[in-house]
Protein backbone atom coordinates (compact mmCIF):
# COMPACT_ATOMS: atom_id res chain seq x y z
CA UNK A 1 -10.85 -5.29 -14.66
CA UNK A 2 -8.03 -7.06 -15.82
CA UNK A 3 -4.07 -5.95 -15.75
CA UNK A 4 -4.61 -5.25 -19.18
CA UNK A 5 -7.40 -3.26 -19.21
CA UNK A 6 -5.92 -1.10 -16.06
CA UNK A 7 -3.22 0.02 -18.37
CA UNK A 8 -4.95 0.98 -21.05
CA UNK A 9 -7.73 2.77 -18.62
CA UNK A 10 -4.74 4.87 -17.50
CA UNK A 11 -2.68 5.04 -21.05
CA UNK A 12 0.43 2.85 -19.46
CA UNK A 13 3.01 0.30 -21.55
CA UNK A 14 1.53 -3.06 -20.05
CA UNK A 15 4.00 -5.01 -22.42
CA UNK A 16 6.82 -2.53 -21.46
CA UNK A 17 5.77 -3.24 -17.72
CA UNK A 18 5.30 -6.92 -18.03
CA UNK A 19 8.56 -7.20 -20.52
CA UNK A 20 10.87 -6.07 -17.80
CA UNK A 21 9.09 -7.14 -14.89
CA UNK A 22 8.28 -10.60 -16.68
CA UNK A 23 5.32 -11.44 -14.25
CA UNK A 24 1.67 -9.87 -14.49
CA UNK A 25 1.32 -11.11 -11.00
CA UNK A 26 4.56 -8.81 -9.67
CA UNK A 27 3.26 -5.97 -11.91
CA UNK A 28 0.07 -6.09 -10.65
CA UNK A 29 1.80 -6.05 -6.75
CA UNK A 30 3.76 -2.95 -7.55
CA UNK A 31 0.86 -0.82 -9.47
CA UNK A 32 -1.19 -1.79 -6.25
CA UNK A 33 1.72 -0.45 -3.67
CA UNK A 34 1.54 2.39 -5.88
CA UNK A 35 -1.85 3.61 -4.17
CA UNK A 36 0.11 3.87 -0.63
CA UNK A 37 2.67 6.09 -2.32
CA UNK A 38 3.81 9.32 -0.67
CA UNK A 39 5.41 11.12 -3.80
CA UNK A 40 2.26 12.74 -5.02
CA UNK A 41 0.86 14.24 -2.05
CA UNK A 42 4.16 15.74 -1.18
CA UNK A 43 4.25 17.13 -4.27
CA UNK A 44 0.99 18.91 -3.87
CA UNK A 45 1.74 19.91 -0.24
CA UNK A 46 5.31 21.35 -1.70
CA UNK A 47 3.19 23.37 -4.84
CA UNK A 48 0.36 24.60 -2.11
CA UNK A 49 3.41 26.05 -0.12
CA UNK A 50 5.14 27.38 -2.87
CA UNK A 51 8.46 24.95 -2.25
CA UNK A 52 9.86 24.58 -5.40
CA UNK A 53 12.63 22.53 -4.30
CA UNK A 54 10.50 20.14 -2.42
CA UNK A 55 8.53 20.70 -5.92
CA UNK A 56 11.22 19.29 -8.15
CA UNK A 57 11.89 16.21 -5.63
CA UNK A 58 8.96 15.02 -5.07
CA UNK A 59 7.56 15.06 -9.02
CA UNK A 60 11.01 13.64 -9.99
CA UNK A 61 10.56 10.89 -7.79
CA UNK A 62 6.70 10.40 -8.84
CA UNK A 63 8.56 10.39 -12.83
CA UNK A 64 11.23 7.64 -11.48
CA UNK A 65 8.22 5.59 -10.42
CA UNK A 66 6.07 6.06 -13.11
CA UNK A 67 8.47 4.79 -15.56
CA UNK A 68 9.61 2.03 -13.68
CA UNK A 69 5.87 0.98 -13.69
CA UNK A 70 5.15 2.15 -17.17
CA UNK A 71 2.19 4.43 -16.44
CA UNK A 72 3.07 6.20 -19.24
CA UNK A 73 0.84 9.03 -18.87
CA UNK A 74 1.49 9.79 -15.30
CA UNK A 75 4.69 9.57 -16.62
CA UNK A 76 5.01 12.41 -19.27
CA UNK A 77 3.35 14.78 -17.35
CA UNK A 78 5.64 14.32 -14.09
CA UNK A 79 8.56 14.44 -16.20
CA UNK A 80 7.10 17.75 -17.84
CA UNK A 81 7.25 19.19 -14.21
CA UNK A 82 9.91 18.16 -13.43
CA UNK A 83 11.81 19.89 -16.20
CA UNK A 84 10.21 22.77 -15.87
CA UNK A 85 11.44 22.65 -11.92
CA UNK A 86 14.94 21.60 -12.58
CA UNK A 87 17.52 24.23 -11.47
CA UNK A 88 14.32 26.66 -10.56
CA UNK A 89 12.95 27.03 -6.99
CA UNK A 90 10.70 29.35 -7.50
CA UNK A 91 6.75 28.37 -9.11
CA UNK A 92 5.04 29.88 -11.61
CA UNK A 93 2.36 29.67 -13.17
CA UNK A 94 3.20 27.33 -15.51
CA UNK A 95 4.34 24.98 -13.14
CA UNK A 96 0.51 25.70 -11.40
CA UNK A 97 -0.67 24.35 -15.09
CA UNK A 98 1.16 21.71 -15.22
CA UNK A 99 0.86 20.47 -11.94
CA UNK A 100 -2.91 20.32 -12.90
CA UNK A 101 -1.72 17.87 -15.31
CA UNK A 102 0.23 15.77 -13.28
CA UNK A 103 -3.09 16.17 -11.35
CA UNK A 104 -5.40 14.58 -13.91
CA UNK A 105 -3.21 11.56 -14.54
CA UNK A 106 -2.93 10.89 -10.93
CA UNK A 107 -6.53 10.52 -10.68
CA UNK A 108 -6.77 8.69 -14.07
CA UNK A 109 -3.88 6.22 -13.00
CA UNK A 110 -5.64 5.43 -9.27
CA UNK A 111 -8.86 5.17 -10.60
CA UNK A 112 -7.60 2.59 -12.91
CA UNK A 113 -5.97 0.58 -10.41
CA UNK A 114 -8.69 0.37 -8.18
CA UNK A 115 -10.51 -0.96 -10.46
CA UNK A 116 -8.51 -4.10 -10.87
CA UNK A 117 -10.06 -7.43 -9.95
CA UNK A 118 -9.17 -8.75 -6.65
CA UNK A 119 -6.50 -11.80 -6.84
């Protein structure tokens, strides 16, 4: 699958992306590091325990990334979490539901990366 195609597999800006990071070949580096990144299993490990401190961190550093790599999904559903955590420590259940969310385009996004042709 090409660059392309990833980003569209996991509803990202690719000419956003490739606009500010001007080289398919960097892109493609950075949405591959992105597979190694801590951010989202902290967040789960801080919503299983009920930490919504650690809660609000971790998805607002998962939003920082996803909009620096313009997986745009991942993006608007991190952010919505993050919101909803801002200034609140404790979780509800809406921040259960849209965890879940955050959850789906996780899996979308790293699906769609793996998929990308070796280089």
């Amino acid at each position: 699958m090409t660059l392309r195609e990833c980003y569209e597999m996991m509803c990202g800006d690719y000419e956003g992306v490739t606009g500010r990071l001007v080289s398919e070949s960097l892109v493609r580096k950075f949405a591959l590091k992105f597979l190694n990144d801590p951010s989202f299993w902290q967040l789960q490990a801080a919503i299983e325990s009920g930490d919504g401190a650690e809660a609000f961190r971790a998805s607002h550093t998962l939003k920082g990334i996803c909009l620096n790599l313009g997986f745009t999904a991942l993006f608007d559903a991190s952010s919505d979490l993050t919101e909803k955590l801002r200034g609140n420590n404790t979780l509800d259940d809406e921040s259960k539901s849209l965890f879940a969310r955050v959850h789906e385009e996780y899996d979308r996004t790293i699906q769609a990366i793996e998929k990308l042709d070796p280089q």
